[in-house]
N, C-alpha and C. Protein backbone atom coordinates (compact mmCIF):
# COMPACT_ATOMS: atom_id res chain seq x y z
N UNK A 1 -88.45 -21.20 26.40
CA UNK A 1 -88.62 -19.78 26.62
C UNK A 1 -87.28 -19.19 27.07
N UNK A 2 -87.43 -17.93 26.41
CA UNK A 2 -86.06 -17.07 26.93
C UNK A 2 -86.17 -17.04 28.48
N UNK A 3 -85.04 -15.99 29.10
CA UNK A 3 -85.33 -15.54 30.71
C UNK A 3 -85.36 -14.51 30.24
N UNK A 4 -85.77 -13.52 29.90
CA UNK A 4 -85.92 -12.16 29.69
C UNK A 4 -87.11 -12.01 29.95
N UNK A 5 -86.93 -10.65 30.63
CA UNK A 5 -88.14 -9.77 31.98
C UNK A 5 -87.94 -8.70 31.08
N UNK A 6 -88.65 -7.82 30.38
CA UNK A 6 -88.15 -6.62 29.88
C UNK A 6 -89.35 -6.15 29.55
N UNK A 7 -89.65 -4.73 29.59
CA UNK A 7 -90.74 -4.01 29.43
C UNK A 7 -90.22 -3.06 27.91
N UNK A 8 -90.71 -3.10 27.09
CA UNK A 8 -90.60 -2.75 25.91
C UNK A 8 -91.88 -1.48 25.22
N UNK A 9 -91.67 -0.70 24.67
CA UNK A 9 -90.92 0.24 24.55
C UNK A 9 -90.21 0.76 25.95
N UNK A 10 -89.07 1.56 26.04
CA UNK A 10 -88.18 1.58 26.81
C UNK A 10 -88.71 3.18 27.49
N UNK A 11 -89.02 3.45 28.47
CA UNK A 11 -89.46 4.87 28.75
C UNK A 11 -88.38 5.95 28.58
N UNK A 12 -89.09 6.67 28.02
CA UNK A 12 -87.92 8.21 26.91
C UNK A 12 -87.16 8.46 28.50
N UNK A 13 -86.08 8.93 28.36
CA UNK A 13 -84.56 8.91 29.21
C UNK A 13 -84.08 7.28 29.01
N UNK A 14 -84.64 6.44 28.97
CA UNK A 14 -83.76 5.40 29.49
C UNK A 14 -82.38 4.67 29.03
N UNK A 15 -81.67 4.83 29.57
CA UNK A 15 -80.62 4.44 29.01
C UNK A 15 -80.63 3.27 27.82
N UNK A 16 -80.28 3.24 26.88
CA UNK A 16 -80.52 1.95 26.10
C UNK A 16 -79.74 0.65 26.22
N UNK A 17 -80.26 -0.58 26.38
CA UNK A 17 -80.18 -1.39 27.01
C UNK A 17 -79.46 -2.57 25.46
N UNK A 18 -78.34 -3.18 25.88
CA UNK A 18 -78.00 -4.28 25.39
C UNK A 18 -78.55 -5.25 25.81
N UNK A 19 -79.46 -6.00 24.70
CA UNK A 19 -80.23 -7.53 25.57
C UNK A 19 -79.17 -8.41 24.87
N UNK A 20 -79.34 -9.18 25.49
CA UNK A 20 -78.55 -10.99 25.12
C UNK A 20 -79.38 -12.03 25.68
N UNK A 21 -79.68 -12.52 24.74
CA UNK A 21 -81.15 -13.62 25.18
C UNK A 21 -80.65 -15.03 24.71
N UNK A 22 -80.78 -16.33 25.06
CA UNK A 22 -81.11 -17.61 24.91
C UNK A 22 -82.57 -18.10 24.19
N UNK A 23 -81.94 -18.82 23.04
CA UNK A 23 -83.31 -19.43 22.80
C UNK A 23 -83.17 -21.05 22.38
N UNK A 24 -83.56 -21.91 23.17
CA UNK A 24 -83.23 -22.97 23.13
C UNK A 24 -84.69 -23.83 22.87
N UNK A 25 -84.97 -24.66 21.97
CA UNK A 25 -86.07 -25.21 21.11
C UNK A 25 -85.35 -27.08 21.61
N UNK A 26 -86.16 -28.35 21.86
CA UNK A 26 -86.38 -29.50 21.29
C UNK A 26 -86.89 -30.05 20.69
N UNK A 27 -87.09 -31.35 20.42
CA UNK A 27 -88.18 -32.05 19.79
C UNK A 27 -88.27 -33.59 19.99
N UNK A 28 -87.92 -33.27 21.33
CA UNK A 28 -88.14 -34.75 22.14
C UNK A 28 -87.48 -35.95 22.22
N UNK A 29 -87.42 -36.74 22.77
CA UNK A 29 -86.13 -37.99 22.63
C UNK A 29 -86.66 -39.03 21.78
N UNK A 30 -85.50 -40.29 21.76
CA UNK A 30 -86.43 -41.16 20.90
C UNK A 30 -85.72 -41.16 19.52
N UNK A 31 -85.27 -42.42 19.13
CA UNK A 31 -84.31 -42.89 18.37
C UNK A 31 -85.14 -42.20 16.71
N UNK A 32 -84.41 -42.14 15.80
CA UNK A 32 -84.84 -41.70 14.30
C UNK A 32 -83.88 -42.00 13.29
N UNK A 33 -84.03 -41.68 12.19
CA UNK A 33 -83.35 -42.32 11.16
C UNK A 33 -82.51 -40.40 10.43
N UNK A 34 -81.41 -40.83 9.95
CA UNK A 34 -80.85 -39.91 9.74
C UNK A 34 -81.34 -38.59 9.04
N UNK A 35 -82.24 -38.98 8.07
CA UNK A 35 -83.13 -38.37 7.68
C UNK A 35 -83.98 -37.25 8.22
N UNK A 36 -84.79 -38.38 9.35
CA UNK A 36 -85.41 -37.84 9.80
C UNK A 36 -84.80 -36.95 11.41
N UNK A 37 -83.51 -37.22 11.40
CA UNK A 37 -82.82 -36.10 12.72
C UNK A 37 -82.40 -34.91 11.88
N UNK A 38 -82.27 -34.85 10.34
CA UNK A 38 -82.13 -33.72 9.86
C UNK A 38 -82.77 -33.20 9.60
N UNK A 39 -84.12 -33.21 9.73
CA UNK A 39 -85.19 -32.64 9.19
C UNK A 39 -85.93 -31.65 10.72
N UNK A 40 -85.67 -32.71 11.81
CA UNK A 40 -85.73 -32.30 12.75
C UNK A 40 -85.04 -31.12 13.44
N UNK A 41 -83.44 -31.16 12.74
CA UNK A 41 -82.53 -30.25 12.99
C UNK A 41 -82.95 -28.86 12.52
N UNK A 42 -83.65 -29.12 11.39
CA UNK A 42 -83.48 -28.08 10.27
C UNK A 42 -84.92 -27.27 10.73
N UNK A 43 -86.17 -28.03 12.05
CA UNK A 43 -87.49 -26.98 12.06
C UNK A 43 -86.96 -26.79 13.64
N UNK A 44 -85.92 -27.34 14.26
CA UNK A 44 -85.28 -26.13 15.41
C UNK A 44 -84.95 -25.34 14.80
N UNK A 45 -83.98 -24.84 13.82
CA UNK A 45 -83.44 -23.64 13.35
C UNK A 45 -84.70 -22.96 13.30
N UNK A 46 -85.36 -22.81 12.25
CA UNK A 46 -86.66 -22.34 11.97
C UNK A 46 -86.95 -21.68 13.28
N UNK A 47 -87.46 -22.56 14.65
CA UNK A 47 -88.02 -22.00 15.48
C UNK A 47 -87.07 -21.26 16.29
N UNK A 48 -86.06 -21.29 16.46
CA UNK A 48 -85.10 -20.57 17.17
C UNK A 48 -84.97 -18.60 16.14
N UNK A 49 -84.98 -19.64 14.77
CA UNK A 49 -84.73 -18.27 14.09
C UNK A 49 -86.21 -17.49 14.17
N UNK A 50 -87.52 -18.05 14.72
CA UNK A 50 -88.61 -16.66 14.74
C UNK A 50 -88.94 -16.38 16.11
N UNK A 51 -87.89 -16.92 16.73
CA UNK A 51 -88.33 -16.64 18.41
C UNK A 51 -87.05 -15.31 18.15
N UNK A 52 -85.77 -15.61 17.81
CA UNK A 52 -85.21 -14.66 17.55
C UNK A 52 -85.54 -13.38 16.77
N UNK A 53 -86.42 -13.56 15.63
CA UNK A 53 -87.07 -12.90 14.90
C UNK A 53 -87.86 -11.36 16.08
N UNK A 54 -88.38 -12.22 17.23
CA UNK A 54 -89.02 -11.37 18.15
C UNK A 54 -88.51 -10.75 18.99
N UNK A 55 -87.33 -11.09 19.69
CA UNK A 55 -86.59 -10.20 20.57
C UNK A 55 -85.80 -9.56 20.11
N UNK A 56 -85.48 -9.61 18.90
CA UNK A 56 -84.47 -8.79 18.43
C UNK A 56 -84.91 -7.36 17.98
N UNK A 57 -86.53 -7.20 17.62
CA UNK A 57 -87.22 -6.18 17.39
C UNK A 57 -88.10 -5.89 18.40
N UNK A 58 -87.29 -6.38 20.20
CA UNK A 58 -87.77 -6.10 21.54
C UNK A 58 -89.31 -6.24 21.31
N UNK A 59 -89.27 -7.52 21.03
CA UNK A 59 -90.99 -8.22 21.54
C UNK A 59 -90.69 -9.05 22.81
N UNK A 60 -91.58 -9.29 23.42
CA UNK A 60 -91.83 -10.17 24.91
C UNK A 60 -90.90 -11.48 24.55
N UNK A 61 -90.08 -12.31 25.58
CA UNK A 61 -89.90 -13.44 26.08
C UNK A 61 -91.12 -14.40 25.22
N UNK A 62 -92.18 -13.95 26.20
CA UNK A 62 -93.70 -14.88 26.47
C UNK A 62 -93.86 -15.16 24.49
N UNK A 63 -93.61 -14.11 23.48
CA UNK A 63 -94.34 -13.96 22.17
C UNK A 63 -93.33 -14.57 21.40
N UNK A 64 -92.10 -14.47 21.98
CA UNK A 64 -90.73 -15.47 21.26
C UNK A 64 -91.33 -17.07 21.21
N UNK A 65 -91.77 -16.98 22.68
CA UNK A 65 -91.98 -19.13 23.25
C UNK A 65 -92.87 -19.21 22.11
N UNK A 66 -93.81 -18.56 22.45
CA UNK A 66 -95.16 -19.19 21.44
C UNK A 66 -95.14 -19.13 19.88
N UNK A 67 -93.98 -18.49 19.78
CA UNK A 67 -93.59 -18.24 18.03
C UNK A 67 -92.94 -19.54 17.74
N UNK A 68 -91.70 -19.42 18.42
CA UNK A 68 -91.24 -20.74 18.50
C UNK A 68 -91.60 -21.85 18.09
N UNK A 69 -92.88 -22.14 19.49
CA UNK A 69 -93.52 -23.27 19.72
C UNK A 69 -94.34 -23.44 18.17
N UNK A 70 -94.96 -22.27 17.92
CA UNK A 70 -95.72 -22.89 16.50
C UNK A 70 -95.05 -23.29 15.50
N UNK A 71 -94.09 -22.89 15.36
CA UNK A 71 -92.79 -23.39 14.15
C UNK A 71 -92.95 -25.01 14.29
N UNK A 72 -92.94 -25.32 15.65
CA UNK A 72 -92.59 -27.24 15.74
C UNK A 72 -94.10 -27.55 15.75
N UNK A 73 -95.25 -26.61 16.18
CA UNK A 73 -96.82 -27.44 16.18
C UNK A 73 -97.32 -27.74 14.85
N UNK A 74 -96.34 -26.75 14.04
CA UNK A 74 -96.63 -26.38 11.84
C UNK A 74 -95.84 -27.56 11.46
N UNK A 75 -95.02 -28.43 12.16
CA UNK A 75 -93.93 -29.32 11.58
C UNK A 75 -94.49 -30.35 11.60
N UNK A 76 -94.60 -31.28 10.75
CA UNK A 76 -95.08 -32.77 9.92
C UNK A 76 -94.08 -34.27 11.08
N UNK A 77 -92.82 -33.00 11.33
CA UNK A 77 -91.89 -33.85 11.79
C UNK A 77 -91.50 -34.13 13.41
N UNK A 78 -92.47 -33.48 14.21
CA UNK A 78 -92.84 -33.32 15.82
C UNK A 78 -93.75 -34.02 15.58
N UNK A 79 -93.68 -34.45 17.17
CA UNK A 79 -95.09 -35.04 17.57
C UNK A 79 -95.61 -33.79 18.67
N UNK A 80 -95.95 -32.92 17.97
CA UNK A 80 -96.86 -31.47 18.48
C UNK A 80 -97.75 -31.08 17.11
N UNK A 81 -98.74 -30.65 17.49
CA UNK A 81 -99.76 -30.36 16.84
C UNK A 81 -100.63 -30.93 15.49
N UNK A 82 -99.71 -30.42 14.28
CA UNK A 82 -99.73 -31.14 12.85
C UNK A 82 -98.69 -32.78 13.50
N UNK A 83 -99.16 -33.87 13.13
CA UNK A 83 -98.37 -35.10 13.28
C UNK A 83 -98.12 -35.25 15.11
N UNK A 84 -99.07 -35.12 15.57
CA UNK A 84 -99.42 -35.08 16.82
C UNK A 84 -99.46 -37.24 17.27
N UNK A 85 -99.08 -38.06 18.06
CA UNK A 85 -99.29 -39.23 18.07
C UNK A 85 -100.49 -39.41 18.82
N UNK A 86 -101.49 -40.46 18.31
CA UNK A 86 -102.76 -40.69 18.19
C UNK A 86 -102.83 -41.47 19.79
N UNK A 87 -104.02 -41.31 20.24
CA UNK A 87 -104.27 -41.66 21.33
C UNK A 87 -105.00 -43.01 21.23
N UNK A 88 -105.06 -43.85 22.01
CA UNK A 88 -106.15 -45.32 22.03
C UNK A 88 -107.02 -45.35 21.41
N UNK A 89 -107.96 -44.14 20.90
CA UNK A 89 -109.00 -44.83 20.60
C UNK A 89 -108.89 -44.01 18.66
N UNK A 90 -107.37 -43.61 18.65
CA UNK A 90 -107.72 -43.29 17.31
C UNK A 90 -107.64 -41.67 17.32
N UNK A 91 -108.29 -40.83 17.73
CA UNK A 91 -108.02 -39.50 18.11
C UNK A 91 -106.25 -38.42 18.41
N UNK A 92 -106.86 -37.75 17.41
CA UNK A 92 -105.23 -36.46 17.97
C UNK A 92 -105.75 -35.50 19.55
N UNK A 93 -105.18 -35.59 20.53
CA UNK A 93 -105.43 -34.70 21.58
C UNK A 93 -104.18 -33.96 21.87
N UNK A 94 -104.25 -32.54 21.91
CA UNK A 94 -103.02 -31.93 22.27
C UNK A 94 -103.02 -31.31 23.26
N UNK A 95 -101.81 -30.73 23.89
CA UNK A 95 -101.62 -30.13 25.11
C UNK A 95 -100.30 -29.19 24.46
N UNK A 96 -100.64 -27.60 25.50
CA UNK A 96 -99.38 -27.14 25.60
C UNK A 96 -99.47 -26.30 26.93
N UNK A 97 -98.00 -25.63 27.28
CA UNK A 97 -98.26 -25.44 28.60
C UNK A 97 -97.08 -23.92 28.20
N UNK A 98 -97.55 -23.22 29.34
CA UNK A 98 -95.84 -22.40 29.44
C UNK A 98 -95.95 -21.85 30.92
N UNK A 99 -94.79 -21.06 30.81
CA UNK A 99 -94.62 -20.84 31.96
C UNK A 99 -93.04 -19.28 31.98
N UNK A 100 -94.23 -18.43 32.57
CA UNK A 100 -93.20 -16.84 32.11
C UNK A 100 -93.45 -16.31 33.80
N UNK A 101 -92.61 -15.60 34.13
CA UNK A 101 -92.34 -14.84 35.42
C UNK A 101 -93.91 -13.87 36.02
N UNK A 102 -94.22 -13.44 34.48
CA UNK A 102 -95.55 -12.62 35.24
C UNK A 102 -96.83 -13.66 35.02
N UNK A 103 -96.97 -14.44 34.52
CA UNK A 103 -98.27 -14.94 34.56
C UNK A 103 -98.13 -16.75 35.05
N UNK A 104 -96.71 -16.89 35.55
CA UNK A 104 -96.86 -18.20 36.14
C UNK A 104 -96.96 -19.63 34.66
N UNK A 105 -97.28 -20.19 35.57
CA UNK A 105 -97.43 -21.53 35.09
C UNK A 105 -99.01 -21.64 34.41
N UNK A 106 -99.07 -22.35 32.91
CA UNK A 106 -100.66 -22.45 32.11
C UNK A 106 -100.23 -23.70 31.30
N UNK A 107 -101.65 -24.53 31.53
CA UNK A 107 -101.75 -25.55 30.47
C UNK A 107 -102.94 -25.45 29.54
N UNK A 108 -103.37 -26.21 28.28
CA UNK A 108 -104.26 -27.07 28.38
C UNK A 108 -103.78 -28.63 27.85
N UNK A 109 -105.01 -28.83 28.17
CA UNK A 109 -104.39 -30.74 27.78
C UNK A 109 -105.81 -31.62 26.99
N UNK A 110 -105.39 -32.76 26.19
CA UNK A 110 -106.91 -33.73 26.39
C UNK A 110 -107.74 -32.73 25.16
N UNK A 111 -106.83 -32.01 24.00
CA UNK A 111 -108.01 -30.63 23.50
C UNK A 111 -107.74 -31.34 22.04
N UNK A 112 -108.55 -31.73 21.36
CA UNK A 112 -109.20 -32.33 19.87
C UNK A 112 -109.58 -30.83 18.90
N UNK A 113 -108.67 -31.24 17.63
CA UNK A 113 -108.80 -30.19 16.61
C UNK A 113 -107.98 -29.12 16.93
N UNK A 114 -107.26 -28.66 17.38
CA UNK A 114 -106.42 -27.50 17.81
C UNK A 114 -105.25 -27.44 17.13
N UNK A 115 -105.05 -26.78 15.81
CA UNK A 115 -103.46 -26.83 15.52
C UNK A 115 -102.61 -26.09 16.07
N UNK A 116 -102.73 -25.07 16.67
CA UNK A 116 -101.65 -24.15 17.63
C UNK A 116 -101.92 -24.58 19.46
N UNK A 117 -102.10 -25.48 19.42
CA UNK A 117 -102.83 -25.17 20.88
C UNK A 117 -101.76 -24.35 21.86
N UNK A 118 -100.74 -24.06 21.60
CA UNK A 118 -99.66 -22.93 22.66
C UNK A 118 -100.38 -21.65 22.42
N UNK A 119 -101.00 -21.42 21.26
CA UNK A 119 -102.00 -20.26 21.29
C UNK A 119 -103.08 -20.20 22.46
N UNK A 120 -103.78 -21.21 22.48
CA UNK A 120 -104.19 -20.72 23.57
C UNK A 120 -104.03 -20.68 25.05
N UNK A 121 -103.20 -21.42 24.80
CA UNK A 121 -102.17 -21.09 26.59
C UNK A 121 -101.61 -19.75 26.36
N UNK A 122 -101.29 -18.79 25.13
CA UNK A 122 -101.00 -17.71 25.20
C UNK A 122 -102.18 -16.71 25.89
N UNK A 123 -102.90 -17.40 25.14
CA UNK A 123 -104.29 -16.03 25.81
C UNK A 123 -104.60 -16.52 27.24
N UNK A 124 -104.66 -17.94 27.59
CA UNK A 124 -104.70 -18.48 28.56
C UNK A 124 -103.73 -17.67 29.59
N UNK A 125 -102.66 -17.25 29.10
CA UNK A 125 -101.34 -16.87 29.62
C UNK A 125 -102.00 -15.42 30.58
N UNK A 126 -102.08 -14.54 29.17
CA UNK A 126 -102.52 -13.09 28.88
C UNK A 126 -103.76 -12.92 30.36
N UNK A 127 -104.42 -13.94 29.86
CA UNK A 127 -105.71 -13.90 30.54
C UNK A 127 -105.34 -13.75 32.32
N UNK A 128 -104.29 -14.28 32.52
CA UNK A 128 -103.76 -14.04 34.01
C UNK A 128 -103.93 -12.80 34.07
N UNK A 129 -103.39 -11.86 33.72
CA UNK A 129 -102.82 -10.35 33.98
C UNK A 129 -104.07 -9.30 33.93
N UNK A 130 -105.48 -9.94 33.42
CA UNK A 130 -106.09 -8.82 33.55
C UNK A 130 -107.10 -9.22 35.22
N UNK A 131 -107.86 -7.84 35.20
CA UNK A 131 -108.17 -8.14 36.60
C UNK A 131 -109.32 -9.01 36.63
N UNK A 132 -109.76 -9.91 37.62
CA UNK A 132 -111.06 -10.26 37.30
C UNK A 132 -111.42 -10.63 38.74
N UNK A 133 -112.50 -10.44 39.32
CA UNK A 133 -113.59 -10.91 40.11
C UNK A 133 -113.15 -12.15 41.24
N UNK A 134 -112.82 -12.98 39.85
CA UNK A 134 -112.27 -14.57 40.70
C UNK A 134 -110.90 -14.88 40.64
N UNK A 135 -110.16 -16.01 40.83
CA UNK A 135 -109.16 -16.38 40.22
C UNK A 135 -109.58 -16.73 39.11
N UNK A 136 -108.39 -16.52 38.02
CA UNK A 136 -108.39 -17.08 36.60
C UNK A 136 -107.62 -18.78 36.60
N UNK A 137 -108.37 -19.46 35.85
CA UNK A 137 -108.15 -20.74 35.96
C UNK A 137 -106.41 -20.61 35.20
N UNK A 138 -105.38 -22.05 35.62
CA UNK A 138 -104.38 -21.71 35.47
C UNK A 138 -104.31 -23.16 33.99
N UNK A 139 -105.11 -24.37 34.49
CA UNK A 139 -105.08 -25.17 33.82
C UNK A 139 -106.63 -25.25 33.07
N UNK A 140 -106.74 -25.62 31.63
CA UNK A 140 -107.78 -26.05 31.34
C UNK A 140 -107.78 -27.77 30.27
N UNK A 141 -108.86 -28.00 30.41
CA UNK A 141 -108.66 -29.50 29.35
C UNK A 141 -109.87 -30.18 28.70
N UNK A 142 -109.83 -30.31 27.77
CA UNK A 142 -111.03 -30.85 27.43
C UNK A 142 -112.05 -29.64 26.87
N UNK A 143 -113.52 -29.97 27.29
CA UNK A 143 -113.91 -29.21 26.74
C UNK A 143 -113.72 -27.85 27.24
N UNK A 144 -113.86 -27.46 28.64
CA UNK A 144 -113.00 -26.27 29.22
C UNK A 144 -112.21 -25.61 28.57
N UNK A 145 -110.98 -26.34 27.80
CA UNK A 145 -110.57 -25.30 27.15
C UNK A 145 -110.83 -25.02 25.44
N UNK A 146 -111.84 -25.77 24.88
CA UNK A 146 -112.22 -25.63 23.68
C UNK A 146 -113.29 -24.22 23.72
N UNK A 147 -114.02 -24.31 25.32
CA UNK A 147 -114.84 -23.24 25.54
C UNK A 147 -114.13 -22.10 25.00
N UNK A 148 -113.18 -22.14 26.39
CA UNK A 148 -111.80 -20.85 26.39
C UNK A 148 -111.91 -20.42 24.79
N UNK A 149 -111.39 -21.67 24.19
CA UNK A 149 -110.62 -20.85 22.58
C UNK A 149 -112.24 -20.23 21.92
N UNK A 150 -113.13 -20.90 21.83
CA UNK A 150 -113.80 -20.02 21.07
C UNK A 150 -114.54 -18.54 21.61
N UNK A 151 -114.27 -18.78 23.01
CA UNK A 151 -114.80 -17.07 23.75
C UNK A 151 -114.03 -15.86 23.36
N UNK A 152 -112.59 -16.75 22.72
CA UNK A 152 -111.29 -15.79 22.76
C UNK A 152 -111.11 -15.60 20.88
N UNK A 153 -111.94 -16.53 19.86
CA UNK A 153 -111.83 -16.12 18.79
C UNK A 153 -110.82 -16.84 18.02
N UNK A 154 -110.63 -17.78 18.95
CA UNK A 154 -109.20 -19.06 18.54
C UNK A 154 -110.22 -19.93 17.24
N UNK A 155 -108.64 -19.93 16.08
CA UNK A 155 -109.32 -20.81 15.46
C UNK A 155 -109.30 -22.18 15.38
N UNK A 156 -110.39 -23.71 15.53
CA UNK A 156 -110.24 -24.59 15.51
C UNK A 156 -110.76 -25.62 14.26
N UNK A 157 -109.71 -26.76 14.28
CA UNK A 157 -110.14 -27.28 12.84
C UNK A 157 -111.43 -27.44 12.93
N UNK A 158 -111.83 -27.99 11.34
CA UNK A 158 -113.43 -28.77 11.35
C UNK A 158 -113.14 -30.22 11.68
N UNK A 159 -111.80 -30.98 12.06
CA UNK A 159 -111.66 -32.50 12.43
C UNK A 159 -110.26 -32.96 12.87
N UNK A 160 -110.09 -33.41 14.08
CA UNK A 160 -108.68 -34.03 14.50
C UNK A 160 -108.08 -34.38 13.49
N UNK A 161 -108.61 -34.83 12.21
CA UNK A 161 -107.74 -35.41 11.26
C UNK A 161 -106.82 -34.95 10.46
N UNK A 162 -107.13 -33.28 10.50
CA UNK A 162 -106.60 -32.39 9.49
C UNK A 162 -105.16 -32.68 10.03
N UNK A 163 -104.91 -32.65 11.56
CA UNK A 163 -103.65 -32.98 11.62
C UNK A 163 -102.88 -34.17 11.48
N UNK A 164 -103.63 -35.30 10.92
CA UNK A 164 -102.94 -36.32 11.04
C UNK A 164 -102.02 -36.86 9.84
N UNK A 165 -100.92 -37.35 10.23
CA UNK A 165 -99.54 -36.97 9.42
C UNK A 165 -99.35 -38.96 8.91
N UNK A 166 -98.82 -38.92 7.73
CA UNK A 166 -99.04 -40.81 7.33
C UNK A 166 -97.67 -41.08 8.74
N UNK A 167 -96.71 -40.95 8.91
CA UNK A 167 -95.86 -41.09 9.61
C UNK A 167 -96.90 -41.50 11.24
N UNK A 168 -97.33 -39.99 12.19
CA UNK A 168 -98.11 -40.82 12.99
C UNK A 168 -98.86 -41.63 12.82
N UNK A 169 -100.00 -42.12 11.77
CA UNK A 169 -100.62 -43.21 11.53
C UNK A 169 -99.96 -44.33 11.25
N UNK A 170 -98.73 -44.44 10.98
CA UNK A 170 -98.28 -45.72 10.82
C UNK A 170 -97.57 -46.48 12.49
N UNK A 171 -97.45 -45.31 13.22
CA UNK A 171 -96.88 -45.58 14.89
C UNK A 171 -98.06 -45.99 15.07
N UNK A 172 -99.33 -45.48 15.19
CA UNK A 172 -100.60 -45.91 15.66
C UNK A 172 -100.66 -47.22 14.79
N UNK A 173 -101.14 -47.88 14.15
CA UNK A 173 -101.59 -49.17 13.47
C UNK A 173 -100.38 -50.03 14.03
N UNK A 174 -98.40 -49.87 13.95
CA UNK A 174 -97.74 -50.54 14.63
C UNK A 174 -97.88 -51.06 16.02
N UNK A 175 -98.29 -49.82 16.84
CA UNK A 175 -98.60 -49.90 18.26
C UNK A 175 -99.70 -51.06 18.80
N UNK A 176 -101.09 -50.19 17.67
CA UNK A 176 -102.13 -50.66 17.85
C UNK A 176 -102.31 -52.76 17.95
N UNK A 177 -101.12 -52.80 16.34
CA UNK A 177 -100.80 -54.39 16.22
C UNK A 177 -100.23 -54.94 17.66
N UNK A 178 -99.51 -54.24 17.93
CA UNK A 178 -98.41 -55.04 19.01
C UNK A 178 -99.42 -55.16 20.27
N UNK A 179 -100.20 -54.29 20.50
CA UNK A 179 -101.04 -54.36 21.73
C UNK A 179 -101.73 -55.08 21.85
N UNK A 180 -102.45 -55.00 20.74
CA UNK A 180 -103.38 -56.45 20.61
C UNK A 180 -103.19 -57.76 20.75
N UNK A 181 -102.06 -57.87 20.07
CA UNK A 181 -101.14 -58.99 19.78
C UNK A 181 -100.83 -59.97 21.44
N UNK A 182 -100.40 -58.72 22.49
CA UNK A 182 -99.97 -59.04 23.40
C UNK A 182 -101.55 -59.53 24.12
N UNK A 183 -102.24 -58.25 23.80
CA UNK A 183 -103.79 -59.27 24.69
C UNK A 183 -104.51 -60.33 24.33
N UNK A 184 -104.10 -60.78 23.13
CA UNK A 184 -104.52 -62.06 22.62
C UNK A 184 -104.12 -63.32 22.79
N UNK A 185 -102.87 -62.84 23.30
CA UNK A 185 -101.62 -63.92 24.00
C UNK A 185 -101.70 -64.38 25.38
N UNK A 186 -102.63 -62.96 25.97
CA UNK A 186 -102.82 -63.44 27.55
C UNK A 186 -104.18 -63.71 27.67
N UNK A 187 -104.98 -63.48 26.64
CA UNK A 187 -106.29 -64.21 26.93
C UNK A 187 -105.89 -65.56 26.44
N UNK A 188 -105.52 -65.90 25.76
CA UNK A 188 -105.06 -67.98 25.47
C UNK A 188 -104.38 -68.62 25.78
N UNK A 189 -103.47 -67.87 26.27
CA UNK A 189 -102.43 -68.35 27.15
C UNK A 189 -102.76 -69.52 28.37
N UNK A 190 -102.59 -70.50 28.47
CA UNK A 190 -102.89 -71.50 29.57
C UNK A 190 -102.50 -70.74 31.14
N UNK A 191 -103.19 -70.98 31.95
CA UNK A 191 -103.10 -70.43 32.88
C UNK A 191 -102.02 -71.53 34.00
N UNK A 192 -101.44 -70.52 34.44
CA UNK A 192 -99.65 -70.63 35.60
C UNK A 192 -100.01 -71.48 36.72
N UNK A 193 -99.57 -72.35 37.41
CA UNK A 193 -99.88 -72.56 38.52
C UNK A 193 -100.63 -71.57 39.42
N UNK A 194 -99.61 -70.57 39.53
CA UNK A 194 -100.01 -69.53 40.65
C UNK A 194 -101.46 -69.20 40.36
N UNK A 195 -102.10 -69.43 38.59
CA UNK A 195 -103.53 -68.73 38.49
C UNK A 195 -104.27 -70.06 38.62
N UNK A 196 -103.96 -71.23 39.43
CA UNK A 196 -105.27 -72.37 39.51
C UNK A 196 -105.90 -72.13 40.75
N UNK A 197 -106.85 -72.63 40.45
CA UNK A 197 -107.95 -72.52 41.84
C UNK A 197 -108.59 -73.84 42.04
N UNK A 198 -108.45 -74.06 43.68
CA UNK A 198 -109.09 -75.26 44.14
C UNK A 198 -110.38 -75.54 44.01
């Protein structure tokens, strides 16, 4: 996210304002093949260029992040959203979070089928600022926030799978081998001195 605080349209007198904004995008650490760091290179641009896309025609900070952010959740080549890495039991679960000056800190996490899920930390976001009764929850997960998205009109797939990319499935089945591998080794494994019993 940018640091820009700015209230847009500008109230008639106001002097007109030169912005200069930062927009700085990753896509996580973790060794890759040349290929694949250019490909990576090439959906930062992308997201830098529609976060820029937004402040430059004085839209919010907050509408830059989440523009951004969907550029890398739409990418085959993140492990965010589309090509998301598979959890233990086989499942895509995503999380996104942000964090802007007026509405603080928002997550969700642990959320199945969601291809934008920074979308709904946006409304999640939004949802701070209006008035309500109680506090507004800051984090949601699980089904909590699957509630959230459909009260709010969010759209969600018909199956975790839609996002699943051959690239993450092949980390999952590698992983999956090696794990096993290792618990099969310590269940037959002859047992250490230290594990005998009198």
């Amino acid at each position: 996210s940018s640091g820009i605080n700015a209230e847009w349209p500008l109230r008639p007198g106001t002097p007109e304002v030169i912005m200069t904004y930062l927009v700085a995008v990753h896509t996580g650490a973790g060794r890759s093949s040349p290929e694949t760091s250019q490909n990576l290179r090439k959906v930062c641009r992308h997201a830098c260029a529609a976060a820029t896309a937004i402040l430059s025609s004085r839209g919010s900070a907050l509408d830059a992040a989440i523009s951004a952010t969907k550029v890398l959740e739409d990418s085959p080549f993140t492990n965010a959203g589309t090509g998301s890495s598979l959890a233990l039991d086989g499942r895509i679960l995503t999380e996104a979070s942000l964090t802007s000056l007026k509405t603080g800190f928002c997550a969700i996490g642990a959320v199945e089928g969601v291809k934008n899920p920074v979308e709904v930390v946006g409304k999640l976001a939004s949802f701070q600022l209006q008035h309500h009764a109680y506090i507004p929850p800051r984090v949601l997960v699980g089904r909590n926030a699957l509630e959230f998205l459909e009260q709010h009109g969010l759209q969600r797939l018909l199956h975790h799978t839609d996002l699943l990319t051959d690239r993450a499935l092949h980390q999952f089945n590698t992983a999956k081998t090696h794990f096993e591998g290792r618990k099969r080794r310590r269940i037959t494994s002859p047992a250490s001195e230290d594990d005998t019993v009198d």
